[in-house]
C-alpha atoms as a PDB file:
ATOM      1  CA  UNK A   1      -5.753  19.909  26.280  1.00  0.00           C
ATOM      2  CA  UNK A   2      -2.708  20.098  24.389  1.00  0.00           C
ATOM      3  CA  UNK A   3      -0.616  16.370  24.020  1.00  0.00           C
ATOM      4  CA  UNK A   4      -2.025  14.925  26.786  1.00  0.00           C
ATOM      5  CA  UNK A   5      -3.721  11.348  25.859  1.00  0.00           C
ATOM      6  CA  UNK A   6      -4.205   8.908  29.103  1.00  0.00           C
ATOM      7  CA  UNK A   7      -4.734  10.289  33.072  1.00  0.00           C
ATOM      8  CA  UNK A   8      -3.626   7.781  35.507  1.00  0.00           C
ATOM      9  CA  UNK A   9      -5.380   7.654  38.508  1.00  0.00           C
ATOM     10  CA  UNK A  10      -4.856   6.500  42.065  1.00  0.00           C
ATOM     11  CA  UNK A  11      -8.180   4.729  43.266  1.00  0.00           C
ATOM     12  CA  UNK A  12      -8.860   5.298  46.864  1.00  0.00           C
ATOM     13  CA  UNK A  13      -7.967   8.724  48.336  1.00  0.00           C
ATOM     14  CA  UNK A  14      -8.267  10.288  45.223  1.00  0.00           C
ATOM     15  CA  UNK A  15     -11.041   8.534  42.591  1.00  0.00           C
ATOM     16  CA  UNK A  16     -12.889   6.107  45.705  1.00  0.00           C
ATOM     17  CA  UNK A  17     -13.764   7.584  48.900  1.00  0.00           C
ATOM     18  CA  UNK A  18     -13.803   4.749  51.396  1.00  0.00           C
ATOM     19  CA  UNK A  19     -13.050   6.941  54.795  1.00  0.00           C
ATOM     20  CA  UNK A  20      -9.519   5.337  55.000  1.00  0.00           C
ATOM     21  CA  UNK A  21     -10.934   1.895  55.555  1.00  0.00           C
ATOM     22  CA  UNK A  22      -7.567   0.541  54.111  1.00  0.00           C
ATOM     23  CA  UNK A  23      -5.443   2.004  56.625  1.00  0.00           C
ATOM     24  CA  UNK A  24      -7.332   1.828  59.290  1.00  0.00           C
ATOM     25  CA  UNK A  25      -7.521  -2.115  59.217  1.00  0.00           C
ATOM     26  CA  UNK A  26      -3.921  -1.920  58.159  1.00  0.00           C
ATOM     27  CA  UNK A  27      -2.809  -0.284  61.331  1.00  0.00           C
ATOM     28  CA  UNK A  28      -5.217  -2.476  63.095  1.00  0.00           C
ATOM     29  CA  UNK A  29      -3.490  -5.820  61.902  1.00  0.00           C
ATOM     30  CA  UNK A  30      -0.156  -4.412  62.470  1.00  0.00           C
ATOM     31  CA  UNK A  31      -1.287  -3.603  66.141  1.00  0.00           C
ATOM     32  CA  UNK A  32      -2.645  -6.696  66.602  1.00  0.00           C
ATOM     33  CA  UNK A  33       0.730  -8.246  66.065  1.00  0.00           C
ATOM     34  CA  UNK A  34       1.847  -6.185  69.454  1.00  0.00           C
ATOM     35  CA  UNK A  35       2.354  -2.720  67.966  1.00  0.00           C
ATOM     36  CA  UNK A  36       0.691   0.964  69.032  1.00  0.00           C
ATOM     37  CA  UNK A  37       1.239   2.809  65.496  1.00  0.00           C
ATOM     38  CA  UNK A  38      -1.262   5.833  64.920  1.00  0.00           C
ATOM     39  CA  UNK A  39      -3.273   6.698  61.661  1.00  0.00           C
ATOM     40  CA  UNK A  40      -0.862   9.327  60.889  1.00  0.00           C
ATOM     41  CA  UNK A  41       2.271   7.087  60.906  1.00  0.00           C
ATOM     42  CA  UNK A  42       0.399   4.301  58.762  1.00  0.00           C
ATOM     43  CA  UNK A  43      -0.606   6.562  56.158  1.00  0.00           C
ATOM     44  CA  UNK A  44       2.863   8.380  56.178  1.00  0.00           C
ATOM     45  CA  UNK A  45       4.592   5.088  55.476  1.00  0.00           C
ATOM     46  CA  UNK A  46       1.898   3.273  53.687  1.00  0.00           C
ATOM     47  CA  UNK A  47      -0.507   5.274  51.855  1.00  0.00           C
ATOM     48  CA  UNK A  48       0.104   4.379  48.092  1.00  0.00           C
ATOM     49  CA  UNK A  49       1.760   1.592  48.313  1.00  0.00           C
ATOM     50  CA  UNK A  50       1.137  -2.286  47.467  1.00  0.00           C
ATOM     51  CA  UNK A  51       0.076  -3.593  51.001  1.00  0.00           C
ATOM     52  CA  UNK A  52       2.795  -6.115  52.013  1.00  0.00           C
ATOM     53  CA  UNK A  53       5.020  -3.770  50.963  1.00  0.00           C
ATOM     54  CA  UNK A  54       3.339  -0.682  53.341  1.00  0.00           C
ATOM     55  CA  UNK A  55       3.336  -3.230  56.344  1.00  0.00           C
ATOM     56  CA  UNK A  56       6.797  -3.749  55.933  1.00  0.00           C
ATOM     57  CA  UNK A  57       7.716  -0.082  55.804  1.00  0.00           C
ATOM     58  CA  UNK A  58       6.020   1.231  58.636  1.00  0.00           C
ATOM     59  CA  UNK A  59       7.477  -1.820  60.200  1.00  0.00           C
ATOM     60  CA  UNK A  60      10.895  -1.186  59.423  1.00  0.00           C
ATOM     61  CA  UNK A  61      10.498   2.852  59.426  1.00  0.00           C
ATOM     62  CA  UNK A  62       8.900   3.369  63.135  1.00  0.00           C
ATOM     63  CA  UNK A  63       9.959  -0.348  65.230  1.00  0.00           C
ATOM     64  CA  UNK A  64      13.315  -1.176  63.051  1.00  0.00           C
ATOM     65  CA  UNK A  65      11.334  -4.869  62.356  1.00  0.00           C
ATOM     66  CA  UNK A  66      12.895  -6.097  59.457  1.00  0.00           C
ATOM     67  CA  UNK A  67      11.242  -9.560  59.936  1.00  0.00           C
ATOM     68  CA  UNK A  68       9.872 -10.404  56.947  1.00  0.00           C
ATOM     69  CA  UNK A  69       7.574 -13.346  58.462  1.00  0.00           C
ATOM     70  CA  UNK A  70       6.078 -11.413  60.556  1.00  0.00           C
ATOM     71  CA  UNK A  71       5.508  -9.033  58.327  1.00  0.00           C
ATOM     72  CA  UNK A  72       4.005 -11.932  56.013  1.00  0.00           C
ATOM     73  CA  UNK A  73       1.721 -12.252  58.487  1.00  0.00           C
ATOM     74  CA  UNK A  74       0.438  -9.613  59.529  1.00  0.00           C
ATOM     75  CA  UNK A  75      -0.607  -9.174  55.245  1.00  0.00           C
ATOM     76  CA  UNK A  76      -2.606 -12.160  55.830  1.00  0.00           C
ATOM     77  CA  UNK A  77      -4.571 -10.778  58.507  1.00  0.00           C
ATOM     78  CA  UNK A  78      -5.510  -8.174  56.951  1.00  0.00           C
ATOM     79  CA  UNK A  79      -6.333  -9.450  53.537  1.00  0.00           C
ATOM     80  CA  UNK A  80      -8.954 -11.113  55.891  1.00  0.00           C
ATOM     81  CA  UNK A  81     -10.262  -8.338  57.478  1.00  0.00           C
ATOM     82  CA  UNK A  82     -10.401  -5.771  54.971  1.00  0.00           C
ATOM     83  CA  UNK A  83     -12.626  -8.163  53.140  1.00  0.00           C
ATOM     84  CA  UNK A  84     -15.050  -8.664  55.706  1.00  0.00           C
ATOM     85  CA  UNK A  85     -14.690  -4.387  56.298  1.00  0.00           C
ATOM     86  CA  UNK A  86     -15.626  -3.967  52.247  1.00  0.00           C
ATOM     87  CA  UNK A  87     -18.445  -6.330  52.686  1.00  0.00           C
ATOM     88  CA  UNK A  88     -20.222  -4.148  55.339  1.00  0.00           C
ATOM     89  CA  UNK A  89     -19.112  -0.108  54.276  1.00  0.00           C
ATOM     90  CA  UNK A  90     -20.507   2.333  51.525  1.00  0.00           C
ATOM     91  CA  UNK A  91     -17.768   2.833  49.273  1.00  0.00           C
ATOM     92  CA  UNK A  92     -18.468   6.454  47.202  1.00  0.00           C
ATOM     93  CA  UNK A  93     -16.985   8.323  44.284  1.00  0.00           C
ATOM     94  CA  UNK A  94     -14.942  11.393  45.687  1.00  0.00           C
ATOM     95  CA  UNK A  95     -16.695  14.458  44.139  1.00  0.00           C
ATOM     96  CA  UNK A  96     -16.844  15.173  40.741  1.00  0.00           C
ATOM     97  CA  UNK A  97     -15.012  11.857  39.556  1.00  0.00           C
ATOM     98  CA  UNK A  98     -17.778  10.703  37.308  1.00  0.00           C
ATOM     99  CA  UNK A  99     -17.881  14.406  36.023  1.00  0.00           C
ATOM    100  CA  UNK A 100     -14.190  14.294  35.204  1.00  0.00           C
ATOM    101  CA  UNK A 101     -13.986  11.146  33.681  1.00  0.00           C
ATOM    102  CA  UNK A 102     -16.749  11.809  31.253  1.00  0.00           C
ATOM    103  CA  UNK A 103     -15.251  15.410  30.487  1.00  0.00           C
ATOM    104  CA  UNK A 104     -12.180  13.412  29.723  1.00  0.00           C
ATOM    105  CA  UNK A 105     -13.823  10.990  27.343  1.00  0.00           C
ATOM    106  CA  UNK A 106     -15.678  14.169  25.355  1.00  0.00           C
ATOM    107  CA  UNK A 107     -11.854  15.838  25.148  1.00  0.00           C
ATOM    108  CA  UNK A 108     -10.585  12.060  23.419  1.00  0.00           C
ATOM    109  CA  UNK A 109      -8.594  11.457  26.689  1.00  0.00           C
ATOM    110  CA  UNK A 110      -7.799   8.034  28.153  1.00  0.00           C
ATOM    111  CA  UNK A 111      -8.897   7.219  31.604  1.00  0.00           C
ATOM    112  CA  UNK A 112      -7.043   4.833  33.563  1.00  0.00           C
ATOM    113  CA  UNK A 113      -7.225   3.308  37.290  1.00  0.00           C
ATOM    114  CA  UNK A 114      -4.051   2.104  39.214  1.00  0.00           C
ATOM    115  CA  UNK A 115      -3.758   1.317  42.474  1.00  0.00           C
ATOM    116  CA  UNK A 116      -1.788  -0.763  45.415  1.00  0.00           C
ATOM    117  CA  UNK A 117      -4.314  -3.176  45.994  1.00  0.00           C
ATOM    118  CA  UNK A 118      -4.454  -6.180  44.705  1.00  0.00           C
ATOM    119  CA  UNK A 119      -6.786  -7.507  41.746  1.00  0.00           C
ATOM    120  CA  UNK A 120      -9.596  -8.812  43.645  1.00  0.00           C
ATOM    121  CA  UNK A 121      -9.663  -5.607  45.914  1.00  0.00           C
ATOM    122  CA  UNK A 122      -9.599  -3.098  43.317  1.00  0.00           C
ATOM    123  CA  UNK A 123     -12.643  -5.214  41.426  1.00  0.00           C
ATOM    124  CA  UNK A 124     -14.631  -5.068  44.509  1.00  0.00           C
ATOM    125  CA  UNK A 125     -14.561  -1.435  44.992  1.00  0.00           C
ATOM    126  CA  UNK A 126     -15.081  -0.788  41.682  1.00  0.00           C
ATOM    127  CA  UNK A 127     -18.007  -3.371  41.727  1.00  0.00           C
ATOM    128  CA  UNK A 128     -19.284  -1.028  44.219  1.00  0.00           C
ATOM    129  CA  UNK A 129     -19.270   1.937  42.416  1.00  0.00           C
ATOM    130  CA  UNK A 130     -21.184   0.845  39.841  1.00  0.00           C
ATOM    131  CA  UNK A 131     -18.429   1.474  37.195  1.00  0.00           C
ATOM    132  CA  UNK A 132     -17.935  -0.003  34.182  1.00  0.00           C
ATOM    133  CA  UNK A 133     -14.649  -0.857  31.858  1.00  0.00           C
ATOM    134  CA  UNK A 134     -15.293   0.998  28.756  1.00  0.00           C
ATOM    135  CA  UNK A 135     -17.968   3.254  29.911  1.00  0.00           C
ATOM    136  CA  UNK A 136     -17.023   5.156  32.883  1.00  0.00           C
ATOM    137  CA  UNK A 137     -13.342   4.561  32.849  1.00  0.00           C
ATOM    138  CA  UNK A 138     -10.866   2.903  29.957  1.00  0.00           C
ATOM    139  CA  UNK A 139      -8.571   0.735  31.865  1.00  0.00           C
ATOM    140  CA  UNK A 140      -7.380  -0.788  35.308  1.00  0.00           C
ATOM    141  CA  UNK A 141      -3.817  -1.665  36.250  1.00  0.00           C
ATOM    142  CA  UNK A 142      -3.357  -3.228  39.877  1.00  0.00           C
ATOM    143  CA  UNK A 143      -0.268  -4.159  41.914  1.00  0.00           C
ATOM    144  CA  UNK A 144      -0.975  -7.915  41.123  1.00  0.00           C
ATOM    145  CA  UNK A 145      -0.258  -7.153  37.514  1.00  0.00           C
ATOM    146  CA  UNK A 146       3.375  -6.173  37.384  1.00  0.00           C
ATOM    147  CA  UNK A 147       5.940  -7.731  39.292  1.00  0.00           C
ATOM    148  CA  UNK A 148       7.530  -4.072  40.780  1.00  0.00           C
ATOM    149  CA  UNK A 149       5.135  -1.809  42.372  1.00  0.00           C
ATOM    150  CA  UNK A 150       4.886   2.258  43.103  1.00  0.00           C
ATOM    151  CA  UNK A 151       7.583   3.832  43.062  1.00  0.00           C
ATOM    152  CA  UNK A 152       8.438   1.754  40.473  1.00  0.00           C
ATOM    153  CA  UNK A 153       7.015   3.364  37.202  1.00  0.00           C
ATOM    154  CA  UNK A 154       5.832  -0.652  36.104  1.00  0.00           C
ATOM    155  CA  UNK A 155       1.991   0.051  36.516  1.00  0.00           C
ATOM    156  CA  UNK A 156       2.220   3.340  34.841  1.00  0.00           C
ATOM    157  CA  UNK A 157       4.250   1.766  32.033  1.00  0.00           C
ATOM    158  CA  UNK A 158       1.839  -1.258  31.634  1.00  0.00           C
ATOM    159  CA  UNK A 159      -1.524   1.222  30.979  1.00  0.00           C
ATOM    160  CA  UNK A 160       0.724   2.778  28.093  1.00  0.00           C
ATOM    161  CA  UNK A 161       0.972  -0.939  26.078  1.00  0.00           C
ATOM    162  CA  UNK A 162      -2.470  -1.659  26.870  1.00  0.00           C
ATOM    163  CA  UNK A 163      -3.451   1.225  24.924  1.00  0.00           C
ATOM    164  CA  UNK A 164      -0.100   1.586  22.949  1.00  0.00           C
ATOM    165  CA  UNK A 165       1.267   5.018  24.007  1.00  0.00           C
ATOM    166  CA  UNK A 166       4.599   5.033  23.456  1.00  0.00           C
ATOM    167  CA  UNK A 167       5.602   8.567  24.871  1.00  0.00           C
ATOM    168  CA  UNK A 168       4.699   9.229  28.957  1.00  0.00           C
ATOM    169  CA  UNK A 169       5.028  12.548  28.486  1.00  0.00           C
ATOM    170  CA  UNK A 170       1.679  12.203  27.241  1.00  0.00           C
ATOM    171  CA  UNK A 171       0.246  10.806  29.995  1.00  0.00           C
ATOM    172  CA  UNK A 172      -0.504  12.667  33.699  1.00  0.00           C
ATOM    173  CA  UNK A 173      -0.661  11.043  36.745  1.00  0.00           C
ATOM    174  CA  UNK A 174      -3.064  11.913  39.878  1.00  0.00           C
ATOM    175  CA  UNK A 175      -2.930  11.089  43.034  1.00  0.00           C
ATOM    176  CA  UNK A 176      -3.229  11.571  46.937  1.00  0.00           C
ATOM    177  CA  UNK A 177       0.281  10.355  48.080  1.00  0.00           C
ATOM    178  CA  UNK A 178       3.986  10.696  47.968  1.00  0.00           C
ATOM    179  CA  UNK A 179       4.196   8.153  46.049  1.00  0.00           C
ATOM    180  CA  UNK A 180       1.984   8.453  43.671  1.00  0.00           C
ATOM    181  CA  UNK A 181       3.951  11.184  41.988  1.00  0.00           C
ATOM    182  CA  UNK A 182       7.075   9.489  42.913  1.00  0.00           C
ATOM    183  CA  UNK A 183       5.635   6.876  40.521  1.00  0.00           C
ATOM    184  CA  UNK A 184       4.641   9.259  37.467  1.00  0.00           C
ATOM    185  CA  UNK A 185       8.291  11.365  37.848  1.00  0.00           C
ATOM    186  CA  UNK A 186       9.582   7.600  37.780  1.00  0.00           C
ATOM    187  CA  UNK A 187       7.289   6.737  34.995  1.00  0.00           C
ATOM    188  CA  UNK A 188       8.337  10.279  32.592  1.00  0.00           C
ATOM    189  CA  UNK A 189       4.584  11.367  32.886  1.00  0.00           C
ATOM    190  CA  UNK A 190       4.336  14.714  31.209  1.00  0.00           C
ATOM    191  CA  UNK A 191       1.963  15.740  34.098  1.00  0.00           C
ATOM    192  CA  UNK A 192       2.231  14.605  37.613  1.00  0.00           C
ATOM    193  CA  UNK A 193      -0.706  16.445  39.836  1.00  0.00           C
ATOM    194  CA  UNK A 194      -1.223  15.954  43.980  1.00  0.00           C
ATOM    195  CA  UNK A 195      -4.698  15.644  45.278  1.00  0.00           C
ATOM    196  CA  UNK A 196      -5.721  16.592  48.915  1.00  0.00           C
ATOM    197  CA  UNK A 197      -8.778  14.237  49.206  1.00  0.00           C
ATOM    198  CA  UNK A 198      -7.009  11.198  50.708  1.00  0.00           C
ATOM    199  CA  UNK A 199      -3.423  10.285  52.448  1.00  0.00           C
ATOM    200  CA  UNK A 200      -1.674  13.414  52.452  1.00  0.00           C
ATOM    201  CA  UNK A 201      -1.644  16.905  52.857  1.00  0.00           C
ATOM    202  CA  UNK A 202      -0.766  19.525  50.696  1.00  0.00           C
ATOM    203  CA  UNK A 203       2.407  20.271  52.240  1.00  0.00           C
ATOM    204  CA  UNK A 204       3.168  16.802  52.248  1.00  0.00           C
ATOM    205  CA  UNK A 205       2.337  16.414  48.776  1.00  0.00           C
ATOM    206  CA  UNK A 206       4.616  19.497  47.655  1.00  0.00           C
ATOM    207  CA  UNK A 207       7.898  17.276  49.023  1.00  0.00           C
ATOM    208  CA  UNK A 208       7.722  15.388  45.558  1.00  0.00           C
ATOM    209  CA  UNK A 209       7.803  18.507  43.964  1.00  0.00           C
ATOM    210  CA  UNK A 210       4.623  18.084  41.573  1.00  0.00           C
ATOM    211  CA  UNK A 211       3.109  19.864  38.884  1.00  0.00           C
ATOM    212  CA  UNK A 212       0.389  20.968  40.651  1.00  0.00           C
ATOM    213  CA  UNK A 213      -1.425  20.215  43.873  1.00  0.00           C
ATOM    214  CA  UNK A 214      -5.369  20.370  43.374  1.00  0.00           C
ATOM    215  CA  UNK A 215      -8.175  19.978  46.095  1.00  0.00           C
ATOM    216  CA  UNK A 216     -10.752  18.712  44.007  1.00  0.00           C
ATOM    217  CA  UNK A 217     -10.712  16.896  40.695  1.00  0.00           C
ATOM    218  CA  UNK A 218     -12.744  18.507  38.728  1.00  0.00           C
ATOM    219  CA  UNK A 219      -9.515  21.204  39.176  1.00  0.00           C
ATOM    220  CA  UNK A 220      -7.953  18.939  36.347  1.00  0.00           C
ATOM    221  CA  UNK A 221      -9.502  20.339  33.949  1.00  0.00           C
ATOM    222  CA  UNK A 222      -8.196  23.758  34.281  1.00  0.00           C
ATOM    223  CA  UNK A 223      -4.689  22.594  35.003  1.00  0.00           C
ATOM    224  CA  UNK A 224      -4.853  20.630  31.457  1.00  0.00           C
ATOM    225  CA  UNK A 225      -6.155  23.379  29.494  1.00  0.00           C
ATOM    226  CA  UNK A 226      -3.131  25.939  30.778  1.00  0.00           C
ATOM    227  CA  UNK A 227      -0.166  23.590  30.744  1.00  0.00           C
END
């Protein structure tokens, strides 16, 4: 496995499979606020990012709103509904994560969680799961803990002094969107690998110019043992 010592991972899309739940109560808040945007668009502009943040660029991207208020709250609304959607739906590992992470472990590599959502959110979901800090996965870094979030490399940067890596060319970073390996190029990640599980498409995915694009995750492995 050569240098590498930590994987950061995106949560859902490319570690949690919760059928786009996100999204689609994103895009319905921000159509409740007088808007038709489609899936598609919301995940093009959104998927990745912290959640204000997404509202504001699908906002700005596809109605030229700039109205920050509005956008404020719309982000309120949905807070409150994608609570009450995460209290009814199954939320589900996407294949082989558990299998990774424990292959991982056994190799002396870090595992690490990062994602857009807030604290609270990613705790739920990872209540869900089952998962446990220090037995399934090593760490969790969420856009409430840094004050600039994806593409911003702060997240990224923050798992390396939690576990005091100094070099981020020893870390790789995985995930589903754009922005996700806009973060790890941002970030100096030694690795930065595309996943095909959640927000984008391959082709999508091969705009940021990645490492690799993989369709499953247990597809790590491999791409670790020949870099």
């Amino acid at each position: 496995m050569n240098n590498i010592k930590m994987v950061v991972f995106d949560m859902a899309g490319t570690t949690v499979n919760e059928n786009n739940v996100v999204y689609k109560t994103l895009r319905k808040a921000i159509n409740e606020a007088g808007f038709n945007f489609t899936l598609d668009e919301v995940l093009a502009q959104g998927a990745g990012k912290e959640k204000l943040q997404a509202i504001k660029s699908v906002l700005n991207v596809y109605a030229n709103n700039t109205d920050d208020a509005l956008a404020n709250s719309i982000y309120q609304n949905f807070i409150v509904q994608l609570a009450d959607a995460y209290a009814k739906i199954e939320i589900f590992e996407q294949a082989n994560a558990s299998q990774l992470f424990a292959a991982l472990k056994k190799r002396g590599i870090l595992v690490v969680l990062n994602t857009g959502y807030n604290r609270q959110t990613a705790l739920s979901l990872i209540s869900k799961l089952g998962w446990q800090t220090g037995v399934d996965f090593d760490g969790l870094v969420t856009a409430t803990d840094v004050s600039k979030n994806r593409p911003n490399p702060d997240m990224i940067w923050h798992a390396m002094q939690q576990f005091n890596i100094t070099d981020a060319k020893t870390v790789a970073k995985v995930g589903d969107s754009i922005i996700d390996i806009e973060e790890g190029k941002n970030a100096g990640c030694g690795l930065n690998i595309g996943i095909t599980s959640g927000a984008h498409t391959s082709q999508q995915l091969q705009t940021a110019n990645p490492y690799k694009v993989i369709d499953n995750l247990i597809e790590l492995l491999a791409v670790l043992d020949n870099q």
